[in-house]
N, C-alpha and C. Protein backbone atom coordinates (compact mmCIF):
# COMPACT_ATOMS: atom_id res chain seq x y z
N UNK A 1 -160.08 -125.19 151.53
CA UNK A 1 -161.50 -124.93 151.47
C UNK A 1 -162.01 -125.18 150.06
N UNK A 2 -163.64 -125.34 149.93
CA UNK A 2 -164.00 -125.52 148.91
C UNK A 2 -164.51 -124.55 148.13
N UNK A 3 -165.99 -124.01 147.91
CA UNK A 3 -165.75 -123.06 146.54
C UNK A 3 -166.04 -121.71 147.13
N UNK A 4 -165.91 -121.03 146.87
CA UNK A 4 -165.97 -119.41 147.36
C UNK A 4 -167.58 -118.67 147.07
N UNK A 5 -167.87 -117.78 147.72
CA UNK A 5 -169.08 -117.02 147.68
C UNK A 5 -168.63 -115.83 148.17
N UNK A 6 -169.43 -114.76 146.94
CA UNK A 6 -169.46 -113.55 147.89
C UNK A 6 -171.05 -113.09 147.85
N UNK A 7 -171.20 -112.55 149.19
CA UNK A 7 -172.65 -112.54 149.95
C UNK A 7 -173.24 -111.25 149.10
N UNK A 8 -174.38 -111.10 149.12
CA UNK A 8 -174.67 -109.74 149.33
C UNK A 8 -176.15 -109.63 150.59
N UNK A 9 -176.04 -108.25 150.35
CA UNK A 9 -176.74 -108.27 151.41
C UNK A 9 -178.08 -108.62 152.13
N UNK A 10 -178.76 -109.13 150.88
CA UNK A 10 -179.88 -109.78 151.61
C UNK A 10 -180.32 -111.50 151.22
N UNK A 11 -179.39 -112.06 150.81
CA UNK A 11 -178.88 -113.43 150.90
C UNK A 11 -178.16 -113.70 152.26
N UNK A 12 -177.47 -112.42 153.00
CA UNK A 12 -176.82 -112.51 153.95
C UNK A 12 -177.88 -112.73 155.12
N UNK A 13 -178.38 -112.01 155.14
CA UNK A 13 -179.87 -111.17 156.24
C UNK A 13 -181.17 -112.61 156.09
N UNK A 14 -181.65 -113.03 155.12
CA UNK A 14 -182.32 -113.98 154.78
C UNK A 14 -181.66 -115.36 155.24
N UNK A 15 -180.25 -115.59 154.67
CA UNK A 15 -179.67 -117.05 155.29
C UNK A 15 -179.14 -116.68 157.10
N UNK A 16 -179.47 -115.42 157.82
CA UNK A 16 -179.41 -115.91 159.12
C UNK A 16 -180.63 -115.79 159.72
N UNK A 17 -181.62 -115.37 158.92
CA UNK A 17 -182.81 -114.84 159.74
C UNK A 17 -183.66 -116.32 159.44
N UNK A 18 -183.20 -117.07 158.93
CA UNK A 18 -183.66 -118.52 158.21
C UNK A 18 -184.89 -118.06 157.27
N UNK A 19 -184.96 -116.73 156.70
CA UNK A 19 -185.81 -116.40 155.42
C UNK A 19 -186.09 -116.99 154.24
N UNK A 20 -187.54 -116.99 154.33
CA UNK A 20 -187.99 -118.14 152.74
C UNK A 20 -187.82 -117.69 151.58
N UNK A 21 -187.58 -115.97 151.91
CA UNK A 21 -187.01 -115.27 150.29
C UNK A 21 -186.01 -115.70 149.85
N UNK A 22 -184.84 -117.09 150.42
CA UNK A 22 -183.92 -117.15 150.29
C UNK A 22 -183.71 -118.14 149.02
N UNK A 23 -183.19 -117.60 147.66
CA UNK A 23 -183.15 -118.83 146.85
C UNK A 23 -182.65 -120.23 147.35
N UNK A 24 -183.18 -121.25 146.07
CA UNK A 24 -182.23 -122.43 146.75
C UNK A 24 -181.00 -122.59 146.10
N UNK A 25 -180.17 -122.06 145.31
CA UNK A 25 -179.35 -122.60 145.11
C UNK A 25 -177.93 -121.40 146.25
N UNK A 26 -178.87 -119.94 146.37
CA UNK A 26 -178.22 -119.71 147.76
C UNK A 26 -178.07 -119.98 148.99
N UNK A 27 -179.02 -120.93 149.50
CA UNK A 27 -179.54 -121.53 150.57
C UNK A 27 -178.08 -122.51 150.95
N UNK A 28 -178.20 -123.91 149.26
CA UNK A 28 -177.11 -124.70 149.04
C UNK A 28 -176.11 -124.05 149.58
N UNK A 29 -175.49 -123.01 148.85
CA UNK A 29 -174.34 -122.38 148.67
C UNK A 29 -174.22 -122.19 150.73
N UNK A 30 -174.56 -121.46 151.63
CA UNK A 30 -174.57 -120.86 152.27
C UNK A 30 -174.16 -122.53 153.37
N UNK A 31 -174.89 -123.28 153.33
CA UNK A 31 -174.88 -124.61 153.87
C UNK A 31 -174.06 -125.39 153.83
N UNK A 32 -172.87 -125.05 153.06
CA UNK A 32 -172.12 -125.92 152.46
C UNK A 32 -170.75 -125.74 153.34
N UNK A 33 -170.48 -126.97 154.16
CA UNK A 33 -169.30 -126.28 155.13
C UNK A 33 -168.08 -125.79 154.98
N UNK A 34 -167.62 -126.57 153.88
CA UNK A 34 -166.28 -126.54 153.18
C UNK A 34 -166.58 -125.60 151.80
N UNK A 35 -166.46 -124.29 152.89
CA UNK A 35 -166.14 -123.04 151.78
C UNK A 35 -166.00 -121.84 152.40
N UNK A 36 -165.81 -120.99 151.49
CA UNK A 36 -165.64 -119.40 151.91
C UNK A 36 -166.60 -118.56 151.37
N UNK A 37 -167.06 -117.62 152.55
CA UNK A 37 -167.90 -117.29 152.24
C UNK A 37 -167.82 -115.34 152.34
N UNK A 38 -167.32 -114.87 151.52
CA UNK A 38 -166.81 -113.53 151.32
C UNK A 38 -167.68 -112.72 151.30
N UNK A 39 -167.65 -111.97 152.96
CA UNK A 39 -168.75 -110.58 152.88
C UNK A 39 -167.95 -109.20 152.66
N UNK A 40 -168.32 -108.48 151.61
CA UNK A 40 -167.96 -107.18 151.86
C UNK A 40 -168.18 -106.54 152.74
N UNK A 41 -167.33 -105.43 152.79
CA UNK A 41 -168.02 -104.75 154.32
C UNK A 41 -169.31 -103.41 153.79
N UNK A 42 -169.29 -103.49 152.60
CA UNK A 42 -170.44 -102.31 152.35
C UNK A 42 -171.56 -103.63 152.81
N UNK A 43 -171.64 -104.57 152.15
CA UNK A 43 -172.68 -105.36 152.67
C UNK A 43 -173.21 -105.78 154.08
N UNK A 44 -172.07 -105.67 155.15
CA UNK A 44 -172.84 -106.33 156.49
C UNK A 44 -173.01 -104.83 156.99
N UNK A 45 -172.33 -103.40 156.57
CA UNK A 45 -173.29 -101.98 156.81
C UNK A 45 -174.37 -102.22 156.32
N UNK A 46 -174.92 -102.28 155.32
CA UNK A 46 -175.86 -102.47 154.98
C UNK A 46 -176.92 -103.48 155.30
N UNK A 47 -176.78 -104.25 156.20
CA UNK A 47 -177.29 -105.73 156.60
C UNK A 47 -177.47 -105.18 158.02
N UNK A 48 -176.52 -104.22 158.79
CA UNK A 48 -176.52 -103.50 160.39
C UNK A 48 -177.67 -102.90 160.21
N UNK A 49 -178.00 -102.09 159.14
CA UNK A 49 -178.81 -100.98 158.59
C UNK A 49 -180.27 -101.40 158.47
N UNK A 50 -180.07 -102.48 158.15
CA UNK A 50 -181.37 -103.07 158.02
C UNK A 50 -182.15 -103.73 159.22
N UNK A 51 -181.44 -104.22 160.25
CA UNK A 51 -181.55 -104.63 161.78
C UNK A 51 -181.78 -103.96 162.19
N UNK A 52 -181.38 -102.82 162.39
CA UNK A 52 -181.57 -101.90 162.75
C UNK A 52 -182.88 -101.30 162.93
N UNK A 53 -182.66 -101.16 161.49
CA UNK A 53 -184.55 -100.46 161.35
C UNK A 53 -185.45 -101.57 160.88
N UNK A 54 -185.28 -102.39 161.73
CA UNK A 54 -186.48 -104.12 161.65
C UNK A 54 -186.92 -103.89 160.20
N UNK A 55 -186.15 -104.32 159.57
CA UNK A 55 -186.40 -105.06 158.28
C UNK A 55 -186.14 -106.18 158.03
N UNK A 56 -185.62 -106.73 159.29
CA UNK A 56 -185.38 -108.13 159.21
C UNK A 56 -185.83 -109.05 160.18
N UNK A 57 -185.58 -110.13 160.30
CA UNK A 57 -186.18 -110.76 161.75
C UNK A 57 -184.98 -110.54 162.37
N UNK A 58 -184.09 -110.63 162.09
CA UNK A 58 -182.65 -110.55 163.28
C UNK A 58 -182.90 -109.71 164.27
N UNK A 59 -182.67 -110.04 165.82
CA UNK A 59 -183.78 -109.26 166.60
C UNK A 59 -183.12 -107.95 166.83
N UNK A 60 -181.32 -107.98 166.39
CA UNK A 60 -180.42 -106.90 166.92
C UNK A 60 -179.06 -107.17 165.92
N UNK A 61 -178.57 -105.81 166.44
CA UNK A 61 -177.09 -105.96 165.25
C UNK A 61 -176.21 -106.25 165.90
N UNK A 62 -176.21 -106.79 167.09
CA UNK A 62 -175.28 -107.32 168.06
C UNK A 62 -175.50 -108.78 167.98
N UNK A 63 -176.51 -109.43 167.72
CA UNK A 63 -176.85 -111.09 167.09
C UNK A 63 -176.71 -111.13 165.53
N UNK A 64 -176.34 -110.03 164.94
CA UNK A 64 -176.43 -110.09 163.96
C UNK A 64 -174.63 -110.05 163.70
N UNK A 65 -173.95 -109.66 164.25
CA UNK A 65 -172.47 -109.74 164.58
C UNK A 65 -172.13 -110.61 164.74
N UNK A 66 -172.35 -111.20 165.70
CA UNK A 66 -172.16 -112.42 166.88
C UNK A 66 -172.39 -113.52 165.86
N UNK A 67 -173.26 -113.59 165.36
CA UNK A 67 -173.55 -114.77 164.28
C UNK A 67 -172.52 -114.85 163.11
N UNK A 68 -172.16 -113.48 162.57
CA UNK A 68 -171.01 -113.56 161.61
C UNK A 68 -169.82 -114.08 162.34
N UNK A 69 -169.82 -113.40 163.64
CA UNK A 69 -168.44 -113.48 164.27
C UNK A 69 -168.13 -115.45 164.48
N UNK A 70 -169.16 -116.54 164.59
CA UNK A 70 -168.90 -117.27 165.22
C UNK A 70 -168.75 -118.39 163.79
N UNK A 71 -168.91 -117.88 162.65
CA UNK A 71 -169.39 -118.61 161.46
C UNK A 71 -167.66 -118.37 161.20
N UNK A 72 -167.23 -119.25 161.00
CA UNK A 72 -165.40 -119.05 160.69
C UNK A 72 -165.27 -119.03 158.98
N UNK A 73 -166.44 -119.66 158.08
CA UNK A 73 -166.45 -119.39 157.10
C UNK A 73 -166.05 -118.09 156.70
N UNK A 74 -167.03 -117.05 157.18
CA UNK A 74 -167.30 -115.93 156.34
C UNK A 74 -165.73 -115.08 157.11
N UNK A 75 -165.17 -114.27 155.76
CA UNK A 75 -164.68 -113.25 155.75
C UNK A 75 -164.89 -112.15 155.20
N UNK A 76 -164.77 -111.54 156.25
CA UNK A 76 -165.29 -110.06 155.61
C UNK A 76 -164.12 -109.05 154.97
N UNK A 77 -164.55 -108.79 153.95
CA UNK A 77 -163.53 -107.84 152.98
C UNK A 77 -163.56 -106.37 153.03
N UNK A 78 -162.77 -106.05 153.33
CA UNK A 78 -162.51 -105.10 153.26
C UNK A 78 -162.91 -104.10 152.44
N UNK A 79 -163.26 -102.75 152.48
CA UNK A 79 -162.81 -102.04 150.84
C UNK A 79 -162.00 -101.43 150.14
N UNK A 80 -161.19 -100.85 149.74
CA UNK A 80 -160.25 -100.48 149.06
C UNK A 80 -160.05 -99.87 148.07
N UNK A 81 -159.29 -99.25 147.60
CA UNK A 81 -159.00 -98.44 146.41
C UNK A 81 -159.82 -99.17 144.91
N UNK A 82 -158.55 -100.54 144.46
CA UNK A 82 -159.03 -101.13 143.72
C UNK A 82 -160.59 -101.58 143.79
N UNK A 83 -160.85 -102.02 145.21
CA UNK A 83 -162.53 -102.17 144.75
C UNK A 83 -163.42 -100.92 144.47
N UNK A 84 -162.96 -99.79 144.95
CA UNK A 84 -163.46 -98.64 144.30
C UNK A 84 -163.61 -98.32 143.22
N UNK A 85 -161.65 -98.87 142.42
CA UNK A 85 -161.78 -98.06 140.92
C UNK A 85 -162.76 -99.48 140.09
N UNK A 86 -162.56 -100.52 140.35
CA UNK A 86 -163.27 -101.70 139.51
C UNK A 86 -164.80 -100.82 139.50
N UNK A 87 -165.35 -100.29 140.49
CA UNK A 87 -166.70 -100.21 140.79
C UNK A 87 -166.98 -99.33 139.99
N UNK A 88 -166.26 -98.21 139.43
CA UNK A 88 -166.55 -96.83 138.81
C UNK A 88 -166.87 -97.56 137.27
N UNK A 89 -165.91 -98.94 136.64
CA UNK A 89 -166.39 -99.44 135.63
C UNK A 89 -167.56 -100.36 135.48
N UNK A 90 -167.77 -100.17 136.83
CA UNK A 90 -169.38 -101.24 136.32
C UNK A 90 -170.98 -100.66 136.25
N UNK A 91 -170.87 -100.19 134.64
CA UNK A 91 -171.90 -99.16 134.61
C UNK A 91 -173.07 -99.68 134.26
N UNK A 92 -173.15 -101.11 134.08
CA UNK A 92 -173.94 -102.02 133.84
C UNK A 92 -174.96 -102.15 135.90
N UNK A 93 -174.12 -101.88 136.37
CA UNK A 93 -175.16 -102.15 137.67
C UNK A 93 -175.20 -100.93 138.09
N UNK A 94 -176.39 -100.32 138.38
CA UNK A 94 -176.81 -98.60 138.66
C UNK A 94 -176.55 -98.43 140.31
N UNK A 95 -176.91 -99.26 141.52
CA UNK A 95 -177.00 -99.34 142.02
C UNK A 95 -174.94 -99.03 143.07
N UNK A 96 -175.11 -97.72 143.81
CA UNK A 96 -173.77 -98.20 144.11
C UNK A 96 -172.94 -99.25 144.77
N UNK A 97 -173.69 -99.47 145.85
CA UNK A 97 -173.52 -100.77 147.12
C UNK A 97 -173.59 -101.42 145.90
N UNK A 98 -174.03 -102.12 145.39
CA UNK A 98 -174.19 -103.24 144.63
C UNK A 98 -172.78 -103.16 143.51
N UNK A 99 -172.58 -102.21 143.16
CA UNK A 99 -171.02 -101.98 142.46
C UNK A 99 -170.34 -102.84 143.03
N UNK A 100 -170.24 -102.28 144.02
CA UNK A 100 -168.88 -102.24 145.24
C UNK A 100 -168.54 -103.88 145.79
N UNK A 101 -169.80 -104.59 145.82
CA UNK A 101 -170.03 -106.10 146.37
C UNK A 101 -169.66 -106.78 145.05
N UNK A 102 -170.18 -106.23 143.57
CA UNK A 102 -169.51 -106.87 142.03
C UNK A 102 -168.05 -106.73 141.98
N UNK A 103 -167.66 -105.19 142.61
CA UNK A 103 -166.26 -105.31 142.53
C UNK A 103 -165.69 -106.51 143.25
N UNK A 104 -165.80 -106.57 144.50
CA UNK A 104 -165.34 -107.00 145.37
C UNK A 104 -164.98 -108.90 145.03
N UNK A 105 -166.23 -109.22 144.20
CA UNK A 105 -165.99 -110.71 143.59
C UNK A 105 -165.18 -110.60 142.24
N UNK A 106 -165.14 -108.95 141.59
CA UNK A 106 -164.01 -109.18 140.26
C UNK A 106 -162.70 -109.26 141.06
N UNK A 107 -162.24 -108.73 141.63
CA UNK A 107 -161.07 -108.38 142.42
C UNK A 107 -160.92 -109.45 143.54
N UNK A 108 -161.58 -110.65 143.92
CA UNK A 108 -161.40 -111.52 143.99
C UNK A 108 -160.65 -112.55 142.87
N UNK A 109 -161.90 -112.80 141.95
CA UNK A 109 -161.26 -113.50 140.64
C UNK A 109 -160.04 -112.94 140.29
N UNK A 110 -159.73 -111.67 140.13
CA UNK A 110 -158.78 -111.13 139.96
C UNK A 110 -157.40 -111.70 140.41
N UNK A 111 -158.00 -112.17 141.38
CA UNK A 111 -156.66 -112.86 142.54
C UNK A 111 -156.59 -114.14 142.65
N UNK A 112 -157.65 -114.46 141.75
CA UNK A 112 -156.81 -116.43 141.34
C UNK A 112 -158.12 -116.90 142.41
N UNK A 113 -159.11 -116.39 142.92
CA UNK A 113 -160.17 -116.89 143.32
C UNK A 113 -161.28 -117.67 142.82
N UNK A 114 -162.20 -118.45 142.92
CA UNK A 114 -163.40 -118.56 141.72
C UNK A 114 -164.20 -118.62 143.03
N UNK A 115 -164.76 -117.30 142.07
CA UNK A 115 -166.36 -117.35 143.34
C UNK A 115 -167.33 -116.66 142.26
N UNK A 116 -168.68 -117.19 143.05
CA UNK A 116 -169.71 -116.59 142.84
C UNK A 116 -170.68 -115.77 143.65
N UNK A 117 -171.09 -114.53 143.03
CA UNK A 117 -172.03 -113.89 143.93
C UNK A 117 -173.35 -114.40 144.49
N UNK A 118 -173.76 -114.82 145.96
CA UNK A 118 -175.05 -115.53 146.47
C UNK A 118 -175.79 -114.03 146.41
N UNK A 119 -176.80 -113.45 145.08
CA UNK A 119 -178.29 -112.40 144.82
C UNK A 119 -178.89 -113.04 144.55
N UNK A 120 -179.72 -112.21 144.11
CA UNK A 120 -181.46 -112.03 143.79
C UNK A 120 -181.28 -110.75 143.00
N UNK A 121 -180.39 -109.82 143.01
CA UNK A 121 -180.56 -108.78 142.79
C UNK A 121 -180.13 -108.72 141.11
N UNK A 122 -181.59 -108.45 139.89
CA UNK A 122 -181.81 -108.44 138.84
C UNK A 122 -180.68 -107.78 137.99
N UNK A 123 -180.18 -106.32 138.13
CA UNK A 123 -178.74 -105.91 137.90
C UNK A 123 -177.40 -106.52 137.92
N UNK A 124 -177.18 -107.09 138.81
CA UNK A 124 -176.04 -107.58 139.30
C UNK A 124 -176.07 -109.14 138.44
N UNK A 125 -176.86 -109.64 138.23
CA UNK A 125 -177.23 -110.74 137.73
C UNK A 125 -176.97 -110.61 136.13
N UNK A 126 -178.13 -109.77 135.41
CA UNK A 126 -178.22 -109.02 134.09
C UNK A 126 -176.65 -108.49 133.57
N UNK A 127 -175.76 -108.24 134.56
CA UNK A 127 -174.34 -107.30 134.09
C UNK A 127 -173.50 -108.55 133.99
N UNK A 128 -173.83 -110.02 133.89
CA UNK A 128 -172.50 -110.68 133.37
C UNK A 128 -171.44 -110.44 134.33
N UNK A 129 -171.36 -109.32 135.14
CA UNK A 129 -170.02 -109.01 135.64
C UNK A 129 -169.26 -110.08 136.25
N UNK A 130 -170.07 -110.99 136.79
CA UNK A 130 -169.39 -112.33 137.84
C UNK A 130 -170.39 -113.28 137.90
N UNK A 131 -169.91 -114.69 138.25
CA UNK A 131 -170.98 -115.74 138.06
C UNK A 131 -171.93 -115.08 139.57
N UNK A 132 -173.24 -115.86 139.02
CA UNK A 132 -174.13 -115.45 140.09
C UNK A 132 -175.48 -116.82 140.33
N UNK A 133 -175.05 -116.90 142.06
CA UNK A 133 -176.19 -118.11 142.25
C UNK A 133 -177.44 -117.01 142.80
N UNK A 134 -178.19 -118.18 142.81
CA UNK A 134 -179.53 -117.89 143.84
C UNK A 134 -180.40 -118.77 143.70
């Protein structure tokens, strides 16, 4: 495969709902067949959460599944200890979900990965912590 991404959650919600909030260079990223596309799992809770309570166009969290489920790109990550303790050092992003999705791309890199985070989100961006498109 080709270059890695990790999602967050409303790059996620925006690139299936075909949303115009969606940057372009996340748009690129998301389009691109030959790659991986790494969702945390705090992120697609958080993406259920939002379907849920129509904040999105996705009409349900069962199309909103179904759509991850059929996209062979995306894997969804798990969480874990280490992405926990990485998260407690990133005091640069206030936000916790948003920790947890920074961890999740250090602890990637960590593992001989190169990815970048597909935000918008000004923190996560501002903290250097990991490259970041949008």
């Amino acid at each position: 495969m080709g270059n890695g991404y990790v999602a967050d959650t409303h790059a996620l919600i925006w690139y299936l709902g075909a949303d115009s909030r969606l940057g372009s260079g996340a748009k690129a990223a998301f389009d691109e067949t030959d790659c991986t596309l790494y969702l945390p799992v705090i992120a697609l809770a958080e993406a259920c959460w939002l379907v849920e309570h129509n904040r999105t166009n996705i009409p349900g969290t069962r199309e909103l599944l179904d759509a991850i489920d059929k996209d062979k790109r995306i894997v969804v990550v798990n969480m874990d200890r280490e992405i926990v303790e990485i998260s407690n050092g990133l005091r640069a992003v206030g936000e916790m979900h948003d920790r947890q999705i920074v961890a999740t791309a250090q602890k990637l890199i960590r593992g001989g990965h190169a990815v970048a985070i597909l935000t918008k989100d000004a923190d996560i961006s501002a903290s250097g912590a990991a490259p970041v498109i949008w």
